[in-house]
C-alpha atoms as a PDB file:
ATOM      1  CA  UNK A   1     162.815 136.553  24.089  1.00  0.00           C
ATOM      2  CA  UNK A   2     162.787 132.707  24.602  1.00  0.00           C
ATOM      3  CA  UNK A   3     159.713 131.292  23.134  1.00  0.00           C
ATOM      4  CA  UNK A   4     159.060 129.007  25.342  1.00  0.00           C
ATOM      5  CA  UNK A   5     159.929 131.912  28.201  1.00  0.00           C
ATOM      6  CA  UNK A   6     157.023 133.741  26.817  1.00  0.00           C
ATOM      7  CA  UNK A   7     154.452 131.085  26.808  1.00  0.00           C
ATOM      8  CA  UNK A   8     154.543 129.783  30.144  1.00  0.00           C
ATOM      9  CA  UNK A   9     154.834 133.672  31.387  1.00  0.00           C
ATOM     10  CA  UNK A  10     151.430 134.041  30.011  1.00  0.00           C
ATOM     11  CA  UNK A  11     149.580 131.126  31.746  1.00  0.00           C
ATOM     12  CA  UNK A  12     149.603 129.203  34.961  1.00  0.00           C
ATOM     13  CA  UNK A  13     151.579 126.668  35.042  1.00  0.00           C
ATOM     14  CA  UNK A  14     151.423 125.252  38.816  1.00  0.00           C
ATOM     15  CA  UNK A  15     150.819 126.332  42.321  1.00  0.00           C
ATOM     16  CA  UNK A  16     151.961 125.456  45.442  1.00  0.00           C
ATOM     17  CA  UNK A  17     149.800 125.636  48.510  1.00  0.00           C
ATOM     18  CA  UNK A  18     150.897 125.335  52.065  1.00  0.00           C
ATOM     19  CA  UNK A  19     148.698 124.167  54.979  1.00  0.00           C
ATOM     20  CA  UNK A  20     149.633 125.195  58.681  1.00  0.00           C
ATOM     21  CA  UNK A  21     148.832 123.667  62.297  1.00  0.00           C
ATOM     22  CA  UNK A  22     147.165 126.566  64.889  1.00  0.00           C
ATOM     23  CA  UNK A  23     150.971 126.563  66.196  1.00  0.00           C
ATOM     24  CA  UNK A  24     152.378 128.113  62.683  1.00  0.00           C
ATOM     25  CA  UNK A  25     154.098 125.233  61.404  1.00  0.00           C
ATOM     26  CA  UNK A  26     154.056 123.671  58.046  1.00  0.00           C
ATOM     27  CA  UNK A  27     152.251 120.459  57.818  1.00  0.00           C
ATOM     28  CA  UNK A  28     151.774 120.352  54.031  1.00  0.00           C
ATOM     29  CA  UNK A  29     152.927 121.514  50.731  1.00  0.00           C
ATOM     30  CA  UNK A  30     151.009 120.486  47.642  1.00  0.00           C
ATOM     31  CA  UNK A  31     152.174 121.450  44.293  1.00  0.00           C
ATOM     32  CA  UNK A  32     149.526 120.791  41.780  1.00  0.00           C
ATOM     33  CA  UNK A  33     150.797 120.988  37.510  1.00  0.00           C
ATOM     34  CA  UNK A  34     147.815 119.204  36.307  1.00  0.00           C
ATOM     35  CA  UNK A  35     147.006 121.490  33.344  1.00  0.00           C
ATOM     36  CA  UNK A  36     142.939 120.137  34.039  1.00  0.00           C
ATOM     37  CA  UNK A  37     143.091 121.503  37.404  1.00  0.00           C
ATOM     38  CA  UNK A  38     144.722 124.615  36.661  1.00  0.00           C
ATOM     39  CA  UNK A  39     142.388 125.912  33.801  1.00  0.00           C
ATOM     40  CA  UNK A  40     139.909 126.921  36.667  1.00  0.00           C
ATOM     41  CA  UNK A  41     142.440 129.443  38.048  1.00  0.00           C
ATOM     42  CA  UNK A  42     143.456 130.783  34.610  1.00  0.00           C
ATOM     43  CA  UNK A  43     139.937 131.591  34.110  1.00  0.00           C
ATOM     44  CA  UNK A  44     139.912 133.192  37.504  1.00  0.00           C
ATOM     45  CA  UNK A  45     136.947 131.381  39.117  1.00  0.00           C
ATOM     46  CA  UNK A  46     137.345 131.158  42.903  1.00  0.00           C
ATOM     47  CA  UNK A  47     136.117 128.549  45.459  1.00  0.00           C
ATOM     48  CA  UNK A  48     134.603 128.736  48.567  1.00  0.00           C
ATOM     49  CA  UNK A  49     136.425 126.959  51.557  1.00  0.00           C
ATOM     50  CA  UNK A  50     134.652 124.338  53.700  1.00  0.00           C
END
């Protein structure tokens, strides 16, 4: 197996998040790779929404 293959399938690496009007439609897409950001979701803490 591809080393590098097997590191990144081990950890998160980015996510991509969508936000929608009430009518269905995109109006957003954020892609966050900031590996500071993601350590909170590789720990698998969760956050309330406002």
């Amino acid at each position: 197996m591809d080393r590098a293959w097997s590191s990144a399938a081990s950890r998160v690496i980015s996510t991509v998040t969508f936000d929608f009007h009430a009518d269905g439609r995109i109006t957003a897409i954020h892609n966050v790779a900031n590996p500071d950001k993601l350590r909170a979701i590789s720990a698998g803490h969760t956050f309330a929404l406002p």
